[in-house]
Protein backbone atom coordinates (compact mmCIF):
# COMPACT_ATOMS: atom_id res chain seq x y z
CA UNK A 1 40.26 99.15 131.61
CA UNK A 2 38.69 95.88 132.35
CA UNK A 3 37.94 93.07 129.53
CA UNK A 4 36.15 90.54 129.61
CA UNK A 5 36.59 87.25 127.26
CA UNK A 6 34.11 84.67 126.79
CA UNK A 7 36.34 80.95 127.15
CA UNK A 8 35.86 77.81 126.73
CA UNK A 9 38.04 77.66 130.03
CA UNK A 10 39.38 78.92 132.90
CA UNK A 11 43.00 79.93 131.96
CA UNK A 12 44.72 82.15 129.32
CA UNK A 13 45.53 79.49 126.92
CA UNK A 14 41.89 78.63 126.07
CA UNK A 15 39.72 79.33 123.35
CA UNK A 16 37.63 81.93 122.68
CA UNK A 17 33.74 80.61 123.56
CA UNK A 18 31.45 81.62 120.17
CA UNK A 19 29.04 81.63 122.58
CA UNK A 20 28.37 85.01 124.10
CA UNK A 21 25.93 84.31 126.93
CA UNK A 22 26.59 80.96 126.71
CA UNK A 23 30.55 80.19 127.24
CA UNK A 24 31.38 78.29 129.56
CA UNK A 25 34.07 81.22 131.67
CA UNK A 26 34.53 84.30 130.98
CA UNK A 27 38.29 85.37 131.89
CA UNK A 28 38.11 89.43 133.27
CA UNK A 29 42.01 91.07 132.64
CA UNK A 30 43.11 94.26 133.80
CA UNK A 31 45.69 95.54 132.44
CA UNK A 32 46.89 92.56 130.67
CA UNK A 33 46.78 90.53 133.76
CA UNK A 34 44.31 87.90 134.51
CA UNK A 35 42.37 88.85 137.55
CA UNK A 36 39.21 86.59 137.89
CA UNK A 37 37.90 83.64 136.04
CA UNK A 38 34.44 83.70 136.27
CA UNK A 39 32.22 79.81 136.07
CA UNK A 40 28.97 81.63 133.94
CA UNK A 41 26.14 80.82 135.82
CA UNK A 42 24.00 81.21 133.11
CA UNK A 43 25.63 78.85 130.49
CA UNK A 44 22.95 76.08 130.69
CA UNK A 45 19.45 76.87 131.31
CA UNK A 46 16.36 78.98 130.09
CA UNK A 47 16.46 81.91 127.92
CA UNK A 48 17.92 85.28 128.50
CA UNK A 49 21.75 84.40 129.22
CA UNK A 50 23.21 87.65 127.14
CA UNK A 51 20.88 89.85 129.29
CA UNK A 52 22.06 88.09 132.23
CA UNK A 53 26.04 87.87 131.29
CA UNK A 54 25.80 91.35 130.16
CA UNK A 55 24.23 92.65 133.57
CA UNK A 56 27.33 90.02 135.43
CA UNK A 57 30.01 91.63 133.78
CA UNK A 58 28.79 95.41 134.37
CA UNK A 59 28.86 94.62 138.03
CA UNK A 60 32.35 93.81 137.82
CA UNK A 61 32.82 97.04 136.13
CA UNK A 62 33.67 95.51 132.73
CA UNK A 63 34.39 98.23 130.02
CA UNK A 64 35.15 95.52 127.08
CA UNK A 65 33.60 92.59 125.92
CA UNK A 66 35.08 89.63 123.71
CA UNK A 67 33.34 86.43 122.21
CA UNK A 68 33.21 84.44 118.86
CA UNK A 69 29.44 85.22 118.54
CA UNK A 70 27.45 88.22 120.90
CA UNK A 71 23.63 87.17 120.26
CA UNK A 72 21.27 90.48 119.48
CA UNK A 73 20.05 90.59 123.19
CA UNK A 74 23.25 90.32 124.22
CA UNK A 75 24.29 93.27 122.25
CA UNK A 76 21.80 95.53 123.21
CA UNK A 77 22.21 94.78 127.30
CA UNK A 78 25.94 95.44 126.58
CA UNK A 79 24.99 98.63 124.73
CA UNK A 80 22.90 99.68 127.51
CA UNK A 81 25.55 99.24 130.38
CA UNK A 82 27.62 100.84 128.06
CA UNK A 83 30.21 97.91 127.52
CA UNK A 84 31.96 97.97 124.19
CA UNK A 85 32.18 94.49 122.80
CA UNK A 86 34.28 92.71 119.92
CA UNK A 87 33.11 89.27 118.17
CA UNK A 88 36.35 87.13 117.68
CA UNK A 89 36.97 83.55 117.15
CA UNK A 90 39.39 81.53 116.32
CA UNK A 91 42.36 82.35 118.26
CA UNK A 92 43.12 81.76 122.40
CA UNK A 93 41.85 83.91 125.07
CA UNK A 94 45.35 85.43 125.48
CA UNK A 95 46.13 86.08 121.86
CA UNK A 96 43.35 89.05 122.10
CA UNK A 97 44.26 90.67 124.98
């Protein structure tokens, strides 16, 4: 299974973004190991970053989803790809995985 955690940055040791299409990295673990770290394009700019994250991380076959906050577009791309997703915050990238 691949999972996908919105971060503030690009290691393990960061925190959680509470922004879903907006964080800054989002960190992509398989099997418990860190295996990209992904600069989000769409963190600064016009609207529709969740449909845009959520459409980046189901071409990287992403089956799970983490962030502080998912935004109600957001949610619904992710349901359509058929990514699960999880809103946490307060804790470091590698406490959730």
């Amino acid at each position: 299974m691949k999972i996908a955690v919105a971060s503030e940055g690009k290691n393990k040791t960061s925190e959680i973004s509470q922004r879903g299409g907006r964080a800054p990295y989002y960190l992509i673990f398989q099997d418990k190991k860190l295996i990209e770290s992904v600069k989000n394009p769409f963190a600064t700019g016009g609207g529709g970053a969740g449909f845009s994250v959520a459409y980046m991380l189901a071409d990287k076959k992403v089956n799970f989803a983490i962030a502080g906050k998912f935004g109600e577009n957001m949610k619904s791309a992710l349901k359509e790809k058929g990514i699960k997703f999880k809103e946490e915050s307060g804790k470091k990238v590698e406490e959730v995985i």
